[in-house]
N, C-alpha and C. Protein backbone atom coordinates (compact mmCIF):
# COMPACT_ATOMS: atom_id res chain seq x y z
N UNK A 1 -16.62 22.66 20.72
CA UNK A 1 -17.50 22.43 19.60
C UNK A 1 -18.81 21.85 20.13
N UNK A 2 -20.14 22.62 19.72
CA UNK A 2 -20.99 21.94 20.11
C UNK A 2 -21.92 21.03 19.25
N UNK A 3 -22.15 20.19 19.83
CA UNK A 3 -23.11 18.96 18.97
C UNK A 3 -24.20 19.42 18.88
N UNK A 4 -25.06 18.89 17.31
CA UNK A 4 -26.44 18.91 17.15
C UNK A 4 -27.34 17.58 18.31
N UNK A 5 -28.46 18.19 18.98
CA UNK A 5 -29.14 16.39 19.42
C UNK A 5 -29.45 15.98 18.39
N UNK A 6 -29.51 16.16 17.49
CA UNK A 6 -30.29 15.50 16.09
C UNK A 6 -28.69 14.91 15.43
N UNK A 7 -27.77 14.93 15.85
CA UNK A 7 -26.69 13.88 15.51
C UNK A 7 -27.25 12.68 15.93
N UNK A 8 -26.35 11.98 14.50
CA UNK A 8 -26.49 10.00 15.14
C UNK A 8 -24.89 10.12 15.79
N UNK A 9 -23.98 10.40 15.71
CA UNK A 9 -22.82 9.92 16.18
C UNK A 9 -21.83 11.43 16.97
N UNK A 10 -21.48 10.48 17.46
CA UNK A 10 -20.46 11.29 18.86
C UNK A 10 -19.51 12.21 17.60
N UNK A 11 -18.42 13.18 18.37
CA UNK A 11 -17.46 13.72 16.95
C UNK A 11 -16.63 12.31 17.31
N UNK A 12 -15.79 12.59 16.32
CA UNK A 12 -14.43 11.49 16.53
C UNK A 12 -13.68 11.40 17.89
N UNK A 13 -13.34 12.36 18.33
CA UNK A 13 -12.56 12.50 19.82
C UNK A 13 -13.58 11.52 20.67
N UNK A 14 -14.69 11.50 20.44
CA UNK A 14 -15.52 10.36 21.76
C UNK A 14 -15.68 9.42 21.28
N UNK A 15 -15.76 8.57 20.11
CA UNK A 15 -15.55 7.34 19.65
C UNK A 15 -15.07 6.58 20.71
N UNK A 16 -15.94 5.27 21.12
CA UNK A 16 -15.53 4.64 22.24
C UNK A 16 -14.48 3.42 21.82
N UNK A 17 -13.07 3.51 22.29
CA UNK A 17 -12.47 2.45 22.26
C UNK A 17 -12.86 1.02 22.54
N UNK A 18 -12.68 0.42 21.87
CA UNK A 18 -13.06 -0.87 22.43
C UNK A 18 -11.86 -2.10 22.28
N UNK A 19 -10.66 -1.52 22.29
CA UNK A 19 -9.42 -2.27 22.29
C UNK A 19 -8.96 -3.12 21.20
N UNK A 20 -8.38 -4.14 21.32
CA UNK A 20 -8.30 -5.31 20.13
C UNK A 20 -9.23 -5.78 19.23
N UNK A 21 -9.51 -5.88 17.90
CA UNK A 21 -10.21 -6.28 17.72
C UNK A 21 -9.87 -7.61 17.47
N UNK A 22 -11.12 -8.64 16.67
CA UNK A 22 -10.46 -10.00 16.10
C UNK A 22 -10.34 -10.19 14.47
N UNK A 23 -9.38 -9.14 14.48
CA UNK A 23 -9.37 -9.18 12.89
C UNK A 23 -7.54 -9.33 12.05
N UNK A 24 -7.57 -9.65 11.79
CA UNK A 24 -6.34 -10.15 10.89
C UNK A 24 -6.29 -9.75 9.85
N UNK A 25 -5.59 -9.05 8.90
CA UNK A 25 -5.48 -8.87 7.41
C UNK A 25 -4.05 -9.85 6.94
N UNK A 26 -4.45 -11.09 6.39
CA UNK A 26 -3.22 -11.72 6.17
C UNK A 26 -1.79 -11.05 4.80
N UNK A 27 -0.92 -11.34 5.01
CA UNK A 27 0.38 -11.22 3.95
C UNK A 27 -0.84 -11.01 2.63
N UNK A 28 -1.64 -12.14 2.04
CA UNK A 28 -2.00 -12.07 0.42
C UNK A 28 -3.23 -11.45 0.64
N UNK A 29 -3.50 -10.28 1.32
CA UNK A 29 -4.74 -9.82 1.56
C UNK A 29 -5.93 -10.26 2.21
N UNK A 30 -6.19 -11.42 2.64
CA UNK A 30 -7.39 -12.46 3.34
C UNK A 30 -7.71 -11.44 4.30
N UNK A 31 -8.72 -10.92 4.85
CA UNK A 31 -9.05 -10.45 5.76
C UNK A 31 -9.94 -11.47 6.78
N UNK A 32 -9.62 -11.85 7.96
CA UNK A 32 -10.21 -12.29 8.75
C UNK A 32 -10.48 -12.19 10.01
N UNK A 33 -12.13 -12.55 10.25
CA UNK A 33 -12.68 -12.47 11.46
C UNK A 33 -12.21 -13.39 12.41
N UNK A 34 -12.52 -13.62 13.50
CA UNK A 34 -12.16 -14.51 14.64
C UNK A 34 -11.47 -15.72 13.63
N UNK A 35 -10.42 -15.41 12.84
CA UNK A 35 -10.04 -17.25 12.41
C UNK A 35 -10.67 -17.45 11.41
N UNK A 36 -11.56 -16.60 10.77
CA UNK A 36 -12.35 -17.16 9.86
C UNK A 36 -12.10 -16.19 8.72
N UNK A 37 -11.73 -16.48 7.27
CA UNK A 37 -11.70 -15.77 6.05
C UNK A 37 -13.16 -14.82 6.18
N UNK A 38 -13.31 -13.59 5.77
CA UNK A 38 -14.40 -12.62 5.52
C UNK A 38 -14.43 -13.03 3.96
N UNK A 39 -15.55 -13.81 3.43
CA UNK A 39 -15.92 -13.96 1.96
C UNK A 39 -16.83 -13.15 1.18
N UNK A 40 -17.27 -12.08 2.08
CA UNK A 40 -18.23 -10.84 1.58
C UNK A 40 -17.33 -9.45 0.94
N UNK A 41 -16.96 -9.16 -0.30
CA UNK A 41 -16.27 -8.54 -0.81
C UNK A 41 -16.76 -7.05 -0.27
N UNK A 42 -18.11 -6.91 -0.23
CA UNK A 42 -18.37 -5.23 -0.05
C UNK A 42 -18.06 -4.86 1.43
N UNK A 43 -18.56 -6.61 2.80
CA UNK A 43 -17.50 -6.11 3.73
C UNK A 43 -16.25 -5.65 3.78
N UNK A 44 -15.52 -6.82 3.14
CA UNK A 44 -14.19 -5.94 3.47
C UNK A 44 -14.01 -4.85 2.82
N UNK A 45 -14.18 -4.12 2.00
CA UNK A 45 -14.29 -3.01 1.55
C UNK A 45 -14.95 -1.92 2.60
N UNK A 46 -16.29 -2.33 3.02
CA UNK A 46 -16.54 -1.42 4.38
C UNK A 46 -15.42 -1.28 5.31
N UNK A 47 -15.16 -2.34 5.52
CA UNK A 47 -14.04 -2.55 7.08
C UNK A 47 -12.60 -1.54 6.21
N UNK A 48 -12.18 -1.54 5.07
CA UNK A 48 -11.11 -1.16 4.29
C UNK A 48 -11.27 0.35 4.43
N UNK A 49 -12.47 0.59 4.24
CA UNK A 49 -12.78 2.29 4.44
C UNK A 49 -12.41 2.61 5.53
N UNK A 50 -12.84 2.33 6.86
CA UNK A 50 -12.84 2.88 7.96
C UNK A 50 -11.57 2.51 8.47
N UNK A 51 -10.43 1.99 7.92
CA UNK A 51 -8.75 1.28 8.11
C UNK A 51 -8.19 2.60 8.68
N UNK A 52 -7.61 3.38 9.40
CA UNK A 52 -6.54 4.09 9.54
C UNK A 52 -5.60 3.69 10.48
N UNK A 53 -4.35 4.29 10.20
CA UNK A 53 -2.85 4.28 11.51
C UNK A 53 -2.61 5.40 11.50
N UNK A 54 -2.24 4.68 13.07
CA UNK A 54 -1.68 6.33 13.74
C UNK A 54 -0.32 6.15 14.36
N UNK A 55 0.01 6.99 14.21
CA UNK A 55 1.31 7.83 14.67
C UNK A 55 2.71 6.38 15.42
N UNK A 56 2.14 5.14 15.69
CA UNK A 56 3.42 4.51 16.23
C UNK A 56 3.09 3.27 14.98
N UNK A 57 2.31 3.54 13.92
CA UNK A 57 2.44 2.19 13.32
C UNK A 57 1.28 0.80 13.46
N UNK A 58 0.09 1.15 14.50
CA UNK A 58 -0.54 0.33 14.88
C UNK A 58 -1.66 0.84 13.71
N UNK A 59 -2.39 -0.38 13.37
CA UNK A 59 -3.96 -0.35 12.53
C UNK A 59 -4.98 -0.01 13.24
N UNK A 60 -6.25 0.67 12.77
CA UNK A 60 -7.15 0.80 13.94
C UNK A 60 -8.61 0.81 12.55
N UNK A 61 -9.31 0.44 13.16
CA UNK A 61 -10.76 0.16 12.09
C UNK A 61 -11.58 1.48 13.48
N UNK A 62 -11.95 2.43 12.46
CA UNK A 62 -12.55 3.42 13.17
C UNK A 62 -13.91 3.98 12.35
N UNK A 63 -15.03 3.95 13.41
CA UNK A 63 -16.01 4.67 12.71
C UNK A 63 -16.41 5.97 13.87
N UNK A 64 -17.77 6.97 13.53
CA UNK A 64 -17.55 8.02 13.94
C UNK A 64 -17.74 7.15 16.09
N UNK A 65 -18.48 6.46 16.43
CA UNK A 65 -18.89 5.60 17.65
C UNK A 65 -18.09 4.64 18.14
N UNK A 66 -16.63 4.36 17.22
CA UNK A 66 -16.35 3.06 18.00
C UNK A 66 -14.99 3.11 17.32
N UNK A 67 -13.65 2.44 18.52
CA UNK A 67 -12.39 2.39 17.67
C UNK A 67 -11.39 1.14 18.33
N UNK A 68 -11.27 0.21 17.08
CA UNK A 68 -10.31 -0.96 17.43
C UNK A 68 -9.07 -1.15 17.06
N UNK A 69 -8.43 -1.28 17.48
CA UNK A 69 -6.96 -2.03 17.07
C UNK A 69 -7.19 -3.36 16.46
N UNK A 70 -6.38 -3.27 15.18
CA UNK A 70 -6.38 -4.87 14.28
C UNK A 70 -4.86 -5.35 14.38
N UNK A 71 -4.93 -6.44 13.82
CA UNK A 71 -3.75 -6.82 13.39
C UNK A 71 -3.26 -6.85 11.73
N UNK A 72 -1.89 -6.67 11.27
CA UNK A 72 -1.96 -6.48 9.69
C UNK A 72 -0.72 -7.36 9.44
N UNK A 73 -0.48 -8.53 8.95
CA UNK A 73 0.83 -9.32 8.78
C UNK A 73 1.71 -8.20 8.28
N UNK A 74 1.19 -7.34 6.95
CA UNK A 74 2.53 -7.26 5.95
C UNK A 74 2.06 -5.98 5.51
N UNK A 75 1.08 -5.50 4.95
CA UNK A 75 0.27 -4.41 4.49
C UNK A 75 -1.19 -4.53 4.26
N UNK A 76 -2.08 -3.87 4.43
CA UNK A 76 -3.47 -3.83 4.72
C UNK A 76 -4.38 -4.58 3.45
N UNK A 77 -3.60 -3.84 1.74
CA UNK A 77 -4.06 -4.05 0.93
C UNK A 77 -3.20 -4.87 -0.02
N UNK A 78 -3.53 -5.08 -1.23
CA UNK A 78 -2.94 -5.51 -2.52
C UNK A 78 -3.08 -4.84 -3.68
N UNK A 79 -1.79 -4.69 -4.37
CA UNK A 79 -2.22 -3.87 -5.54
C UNK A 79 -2.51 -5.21 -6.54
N UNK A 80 -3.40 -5.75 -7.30
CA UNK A 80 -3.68 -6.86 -7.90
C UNK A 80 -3.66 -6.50 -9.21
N UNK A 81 -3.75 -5.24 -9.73
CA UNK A 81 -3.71 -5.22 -11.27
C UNK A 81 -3.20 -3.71 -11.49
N UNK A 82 -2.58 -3.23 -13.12
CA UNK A 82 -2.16 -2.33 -13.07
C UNK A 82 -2.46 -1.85 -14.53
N UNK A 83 -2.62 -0.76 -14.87
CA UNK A 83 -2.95 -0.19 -15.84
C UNK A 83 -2.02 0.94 -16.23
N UNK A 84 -1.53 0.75 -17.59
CA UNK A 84 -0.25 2.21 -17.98
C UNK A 84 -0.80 2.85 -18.90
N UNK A 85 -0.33 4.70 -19.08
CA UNK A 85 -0.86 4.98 -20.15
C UNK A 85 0.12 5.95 -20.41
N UNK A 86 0.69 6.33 -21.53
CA UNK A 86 1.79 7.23 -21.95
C UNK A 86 3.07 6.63 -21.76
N UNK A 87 4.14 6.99 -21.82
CA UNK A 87 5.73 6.27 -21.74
C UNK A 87 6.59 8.02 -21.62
N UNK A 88 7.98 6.76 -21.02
CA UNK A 88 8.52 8.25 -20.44
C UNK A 88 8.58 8.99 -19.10
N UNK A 89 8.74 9.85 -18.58
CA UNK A 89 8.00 10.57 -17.91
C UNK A 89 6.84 11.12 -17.59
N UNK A 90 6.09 10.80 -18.65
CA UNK A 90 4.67 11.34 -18.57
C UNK A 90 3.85 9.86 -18.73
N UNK A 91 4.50 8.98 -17.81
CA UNK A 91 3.49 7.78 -17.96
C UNK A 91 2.80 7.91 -16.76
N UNK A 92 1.69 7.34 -16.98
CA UNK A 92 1.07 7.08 -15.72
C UNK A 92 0.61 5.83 -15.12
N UNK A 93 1.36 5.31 -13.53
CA UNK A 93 0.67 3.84 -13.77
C UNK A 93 -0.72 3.76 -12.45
N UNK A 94 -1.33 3.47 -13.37
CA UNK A 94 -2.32 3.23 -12.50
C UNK A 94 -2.79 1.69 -11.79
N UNK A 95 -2.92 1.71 -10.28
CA UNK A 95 -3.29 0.43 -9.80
C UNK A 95 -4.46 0.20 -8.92
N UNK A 96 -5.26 -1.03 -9.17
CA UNK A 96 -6.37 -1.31 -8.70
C UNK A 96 -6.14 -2.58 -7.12
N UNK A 97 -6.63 -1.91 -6.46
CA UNK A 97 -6.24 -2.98 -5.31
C UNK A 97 -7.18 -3.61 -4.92
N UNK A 98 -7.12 -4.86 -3.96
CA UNK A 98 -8.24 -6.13 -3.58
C UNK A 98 -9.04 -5.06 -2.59
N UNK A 99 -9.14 -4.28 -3.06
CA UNK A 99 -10.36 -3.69 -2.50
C UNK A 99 -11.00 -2.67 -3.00
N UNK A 100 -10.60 -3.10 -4.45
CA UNK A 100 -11.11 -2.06 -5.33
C UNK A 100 -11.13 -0.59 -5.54
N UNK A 101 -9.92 -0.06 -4.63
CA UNK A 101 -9.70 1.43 -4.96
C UNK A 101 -8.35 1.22 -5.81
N UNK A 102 -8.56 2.55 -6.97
CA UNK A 102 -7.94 2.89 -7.83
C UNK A 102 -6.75 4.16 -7.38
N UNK A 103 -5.65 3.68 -7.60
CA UNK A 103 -4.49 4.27 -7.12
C UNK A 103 -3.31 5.14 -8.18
N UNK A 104 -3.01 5.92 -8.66
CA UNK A 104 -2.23 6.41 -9.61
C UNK A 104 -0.58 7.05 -8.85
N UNK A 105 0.14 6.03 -9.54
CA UNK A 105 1.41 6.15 -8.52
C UNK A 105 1.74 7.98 -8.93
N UNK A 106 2.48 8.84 -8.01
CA UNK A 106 3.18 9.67 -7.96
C UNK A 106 3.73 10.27 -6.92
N UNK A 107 3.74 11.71 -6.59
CA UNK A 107 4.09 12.84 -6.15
C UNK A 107 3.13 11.91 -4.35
N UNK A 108 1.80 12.10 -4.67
CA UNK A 108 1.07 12.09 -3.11
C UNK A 108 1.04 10.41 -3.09
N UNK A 109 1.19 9.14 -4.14
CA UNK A 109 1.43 7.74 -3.83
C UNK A 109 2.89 7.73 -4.68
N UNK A 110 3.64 7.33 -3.88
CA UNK A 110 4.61 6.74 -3.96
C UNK A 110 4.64 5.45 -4.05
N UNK A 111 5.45 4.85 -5.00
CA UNK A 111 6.20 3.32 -5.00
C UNK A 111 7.62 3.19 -4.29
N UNK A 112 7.41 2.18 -2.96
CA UNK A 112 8.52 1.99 -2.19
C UNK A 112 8.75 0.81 -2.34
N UNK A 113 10.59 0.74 -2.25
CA UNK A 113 11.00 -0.93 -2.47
C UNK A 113 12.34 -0.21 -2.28
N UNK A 114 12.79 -1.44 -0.95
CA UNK A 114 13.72 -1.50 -0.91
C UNK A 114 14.98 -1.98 -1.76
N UNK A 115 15.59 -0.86 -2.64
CA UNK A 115 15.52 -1.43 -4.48
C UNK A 115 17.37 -1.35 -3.94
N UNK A 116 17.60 -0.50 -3.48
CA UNK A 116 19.90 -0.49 -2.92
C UNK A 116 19.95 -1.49 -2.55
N UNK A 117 19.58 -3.24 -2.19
CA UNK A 117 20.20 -3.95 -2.15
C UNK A 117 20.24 -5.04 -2.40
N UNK A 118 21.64 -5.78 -2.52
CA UNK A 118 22.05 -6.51 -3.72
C UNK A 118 20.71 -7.67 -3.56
N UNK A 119 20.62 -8.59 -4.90
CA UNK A 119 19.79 -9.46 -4.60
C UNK A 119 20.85 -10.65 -4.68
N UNK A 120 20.11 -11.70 -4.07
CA UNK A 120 21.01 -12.75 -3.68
C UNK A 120 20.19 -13.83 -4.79
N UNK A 121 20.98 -14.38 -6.09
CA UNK A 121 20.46 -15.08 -6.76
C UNK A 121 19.65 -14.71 -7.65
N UNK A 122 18.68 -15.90 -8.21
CA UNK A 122 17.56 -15.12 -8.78
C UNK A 122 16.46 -15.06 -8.47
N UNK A 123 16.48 -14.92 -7.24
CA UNK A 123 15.67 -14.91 -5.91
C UNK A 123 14.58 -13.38 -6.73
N UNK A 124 13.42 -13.29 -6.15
CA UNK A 124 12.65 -12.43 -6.50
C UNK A 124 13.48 -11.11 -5.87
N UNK A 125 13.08 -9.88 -6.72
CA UNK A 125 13.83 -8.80 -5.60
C UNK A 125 12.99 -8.35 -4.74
N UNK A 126 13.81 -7.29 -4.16
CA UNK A 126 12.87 -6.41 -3.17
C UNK A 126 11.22 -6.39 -3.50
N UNK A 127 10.25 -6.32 -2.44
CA UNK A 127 9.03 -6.38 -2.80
C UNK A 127 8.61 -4.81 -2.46
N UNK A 128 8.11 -4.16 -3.63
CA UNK A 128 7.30 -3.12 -3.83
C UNK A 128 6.30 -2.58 -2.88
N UNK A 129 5.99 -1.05 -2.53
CA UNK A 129 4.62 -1.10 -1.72
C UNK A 129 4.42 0.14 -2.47
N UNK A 130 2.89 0.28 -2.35
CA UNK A 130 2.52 1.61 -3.23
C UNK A 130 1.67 2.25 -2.26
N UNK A 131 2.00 3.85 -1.77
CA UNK A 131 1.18 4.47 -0.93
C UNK A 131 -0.34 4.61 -1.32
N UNK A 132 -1.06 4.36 -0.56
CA UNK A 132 -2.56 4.33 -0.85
C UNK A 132 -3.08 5.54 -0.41
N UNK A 133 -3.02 6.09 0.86
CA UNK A 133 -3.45 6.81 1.75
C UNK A 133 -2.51 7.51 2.99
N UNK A 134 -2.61 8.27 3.32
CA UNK A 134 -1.76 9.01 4.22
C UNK A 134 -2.33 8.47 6.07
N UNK A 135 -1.22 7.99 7.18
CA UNK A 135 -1.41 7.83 8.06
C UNK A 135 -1.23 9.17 8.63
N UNK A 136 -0.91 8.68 9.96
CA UNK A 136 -0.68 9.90 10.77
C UNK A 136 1.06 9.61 11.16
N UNK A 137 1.72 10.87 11.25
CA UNK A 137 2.64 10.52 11.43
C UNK A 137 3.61 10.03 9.89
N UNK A 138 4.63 9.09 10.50
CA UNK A 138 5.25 8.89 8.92
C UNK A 138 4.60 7.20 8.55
N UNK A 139 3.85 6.78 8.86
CA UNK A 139 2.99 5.58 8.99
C UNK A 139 2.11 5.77 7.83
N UNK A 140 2.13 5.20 6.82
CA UNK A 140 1.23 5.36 5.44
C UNK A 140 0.32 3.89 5.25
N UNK A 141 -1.17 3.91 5.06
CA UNK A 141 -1.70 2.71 4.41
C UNK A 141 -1.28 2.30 3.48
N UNK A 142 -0.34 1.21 3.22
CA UNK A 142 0.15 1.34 2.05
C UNK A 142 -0.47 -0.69 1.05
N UNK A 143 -0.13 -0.19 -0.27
CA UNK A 143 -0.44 -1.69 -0.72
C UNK A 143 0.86 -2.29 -1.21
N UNK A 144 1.09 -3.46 -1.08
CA UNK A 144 1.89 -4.51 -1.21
C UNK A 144 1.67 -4.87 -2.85
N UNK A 145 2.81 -4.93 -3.94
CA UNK A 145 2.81 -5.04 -4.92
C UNK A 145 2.54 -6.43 -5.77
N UNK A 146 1.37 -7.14 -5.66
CA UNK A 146 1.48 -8.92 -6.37
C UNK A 146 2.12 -8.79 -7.36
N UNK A 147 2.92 -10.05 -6.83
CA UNK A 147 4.27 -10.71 -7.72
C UNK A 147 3.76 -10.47 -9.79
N UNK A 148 2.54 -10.76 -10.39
CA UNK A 148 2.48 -10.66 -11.01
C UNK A 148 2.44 -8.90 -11.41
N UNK A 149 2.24 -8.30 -10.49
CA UNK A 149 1.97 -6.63 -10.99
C UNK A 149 2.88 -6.37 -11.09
N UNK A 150 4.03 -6.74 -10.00
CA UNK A 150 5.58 -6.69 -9.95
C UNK A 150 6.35 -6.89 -11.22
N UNK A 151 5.68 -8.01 -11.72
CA UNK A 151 6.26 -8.77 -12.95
C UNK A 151 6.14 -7.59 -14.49
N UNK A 152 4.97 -7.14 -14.25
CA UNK A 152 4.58 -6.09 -15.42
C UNK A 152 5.00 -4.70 -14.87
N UNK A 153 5.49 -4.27 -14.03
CA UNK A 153 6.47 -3.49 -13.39
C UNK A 153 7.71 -3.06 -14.04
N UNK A 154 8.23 -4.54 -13.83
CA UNK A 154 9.88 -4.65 -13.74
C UNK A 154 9.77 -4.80 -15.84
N UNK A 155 8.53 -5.12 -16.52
CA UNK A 155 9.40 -5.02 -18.04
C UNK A 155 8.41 -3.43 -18.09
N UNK A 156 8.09 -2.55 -17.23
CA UNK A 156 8.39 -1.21 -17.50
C UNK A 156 9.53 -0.80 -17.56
N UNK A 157 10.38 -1.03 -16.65
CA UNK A 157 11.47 -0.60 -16.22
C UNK A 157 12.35 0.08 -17.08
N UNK A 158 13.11 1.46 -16.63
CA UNK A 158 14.49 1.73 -17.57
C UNK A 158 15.40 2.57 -16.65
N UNK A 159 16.50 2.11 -17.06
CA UNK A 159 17.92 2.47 -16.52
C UNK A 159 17.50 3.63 -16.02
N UNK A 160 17.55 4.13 -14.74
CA UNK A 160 18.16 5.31 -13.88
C UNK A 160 19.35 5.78 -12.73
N UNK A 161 19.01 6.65 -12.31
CA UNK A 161 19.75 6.83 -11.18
C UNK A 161 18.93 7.45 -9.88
N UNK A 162 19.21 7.04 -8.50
CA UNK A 162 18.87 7.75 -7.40
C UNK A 162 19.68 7.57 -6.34
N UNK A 163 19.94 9.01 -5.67
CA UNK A 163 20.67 8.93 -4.96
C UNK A 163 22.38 8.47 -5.59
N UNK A 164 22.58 9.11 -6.73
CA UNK A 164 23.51 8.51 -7.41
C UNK A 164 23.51 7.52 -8.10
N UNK A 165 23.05 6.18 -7.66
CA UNK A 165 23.26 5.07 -7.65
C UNK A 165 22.59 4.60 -9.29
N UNK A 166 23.31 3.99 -9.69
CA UNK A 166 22.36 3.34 -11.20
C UNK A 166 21.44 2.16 -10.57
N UNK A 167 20.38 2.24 -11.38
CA UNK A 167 19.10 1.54 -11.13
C UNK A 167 18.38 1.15 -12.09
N UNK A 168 17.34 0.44 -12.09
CA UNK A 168 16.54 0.24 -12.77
C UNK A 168 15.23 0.66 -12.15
N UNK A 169 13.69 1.74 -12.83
CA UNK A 169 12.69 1.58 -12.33
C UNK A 169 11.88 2.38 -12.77
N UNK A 170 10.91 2.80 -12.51
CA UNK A 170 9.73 3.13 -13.54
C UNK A 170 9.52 4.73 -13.28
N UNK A 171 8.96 5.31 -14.23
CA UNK A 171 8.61 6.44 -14.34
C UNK A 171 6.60 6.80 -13.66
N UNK A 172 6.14 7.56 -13.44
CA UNK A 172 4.81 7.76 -13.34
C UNK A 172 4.51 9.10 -12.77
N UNK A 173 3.64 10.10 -13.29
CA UNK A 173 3.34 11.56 -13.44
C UNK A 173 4.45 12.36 -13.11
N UNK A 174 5.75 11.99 -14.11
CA UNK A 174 6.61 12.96 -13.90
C UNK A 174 7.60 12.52 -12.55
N UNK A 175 7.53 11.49 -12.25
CA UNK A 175 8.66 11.02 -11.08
C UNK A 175 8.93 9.39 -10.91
N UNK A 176 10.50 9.24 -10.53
CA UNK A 176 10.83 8.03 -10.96
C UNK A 176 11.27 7.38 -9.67
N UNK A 177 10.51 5.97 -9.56
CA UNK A 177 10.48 5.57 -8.60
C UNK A 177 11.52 3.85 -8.79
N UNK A 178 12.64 4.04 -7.92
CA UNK A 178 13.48 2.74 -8.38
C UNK A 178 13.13 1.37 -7.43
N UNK A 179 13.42 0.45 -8.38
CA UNK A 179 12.97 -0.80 -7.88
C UNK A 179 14.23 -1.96 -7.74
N UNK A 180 15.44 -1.30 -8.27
CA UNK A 180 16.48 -2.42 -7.99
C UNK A 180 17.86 -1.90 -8.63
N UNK A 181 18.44 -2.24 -8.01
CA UNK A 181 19.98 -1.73 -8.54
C UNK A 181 20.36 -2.22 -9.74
N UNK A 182 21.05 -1.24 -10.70
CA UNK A 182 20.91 -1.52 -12.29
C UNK A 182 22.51 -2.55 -12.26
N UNK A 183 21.70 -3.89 -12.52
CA UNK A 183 23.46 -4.70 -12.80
C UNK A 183 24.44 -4.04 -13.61
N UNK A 184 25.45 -3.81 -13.17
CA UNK A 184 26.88 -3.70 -13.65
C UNK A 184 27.92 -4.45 -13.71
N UNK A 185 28.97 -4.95 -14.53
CA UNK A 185 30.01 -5.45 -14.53
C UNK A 185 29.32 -6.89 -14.51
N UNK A 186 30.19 -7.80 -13.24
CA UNK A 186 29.93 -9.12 -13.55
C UNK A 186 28.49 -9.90 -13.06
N UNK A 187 28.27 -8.61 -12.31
CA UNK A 187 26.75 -8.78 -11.75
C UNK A 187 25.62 -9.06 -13.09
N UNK A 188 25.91 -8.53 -14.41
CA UNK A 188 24.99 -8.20 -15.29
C UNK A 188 25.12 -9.87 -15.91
N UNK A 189 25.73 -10.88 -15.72
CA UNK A 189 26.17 -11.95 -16.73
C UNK A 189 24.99 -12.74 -15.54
């Protein structure tokens, strides 16, 4: 492939590595520089754009000139608020994440949670992640569900099954995504 000289940037394949970066995306979303919280919302949103993983699971902040490895505690983003519209199967839930992209669970975002096992108490259950974006590989950007979105989640919820199993969990464009095993017997008291 040949380049224009009147390009500003290399193609992607020459993007110069530049190894580690000093960036952190904490568990509740904090994104930080050397140690230090990023308090500029449209940065992290820049830095959020250029987020991809590849193929073993590692983060990398890539633009068309330059490519780093980050670090990510738990998941990159947050889903912080959620919006429903219709009931049923034909609901749709839509979620807004701390970085301000708008997400509509289905078919190409999935809601994952490790929902088959038992919970111990009344311990919170399994925690939710909602596909944002496609990695490379089976590695997905995905967002982490806040406990309160969780909360307006779980009184969506209605009795299903997957994989056999009875469940409880939500419907959205026609596919049902489970979030916890539906109590039975003495489990339900």
């Amino acid at each position: 492939m040949e380049t224009s000289p009147f390009s500003c940037a290399p193609p992607r394949a020459q993007a110069r590595a530049c190894g580690p970066l000093p960036f952190l995306v904490q568990r509740d979303g904090t994104w930080l520089y050397r140690g230090t919280p990023i308090r500029r919302k449209p940065m992290i949103c820049l830095f959020a754009s250029v987020l991809r993983r590849d193929g073993e699971g590692t983060y990398w902040l890539e633009t068309p000139v330059e490519r780093g490895s980050i670090e990510v505690e738990d998941a990159p983003f947050v889903a912080v608020e959620m919006d429903w519209k219709g009931c049923g199967r034909n609901q749709v839930l839509s979620f807004r994440t701390n970085v301000d992209l708008v997400v509509c669970a289905g078919p190409d975002h999935p809601i994952r949670a490790e929902w088959d096992v038992p919970s111990e108490g009344c311990g919170m259950g399994p925690v939710p992640y909602l596909h944002v974006r496609d990695g490379e590989g089976t590695f997905a950007l995905e967002a982490r569900i806040a406990r309160s979105v969780y909360y307006e989640l779980a009184a969506l919820a209605v009795p299903g099954t997957c994989r056999g199993v009875p469940c409880l969990g939500v419907w959205s464009r026609n596919m049902f995504f489970p979030l916890s095993r539906l109590p039975v017997g003495d489990d339900a008291a």
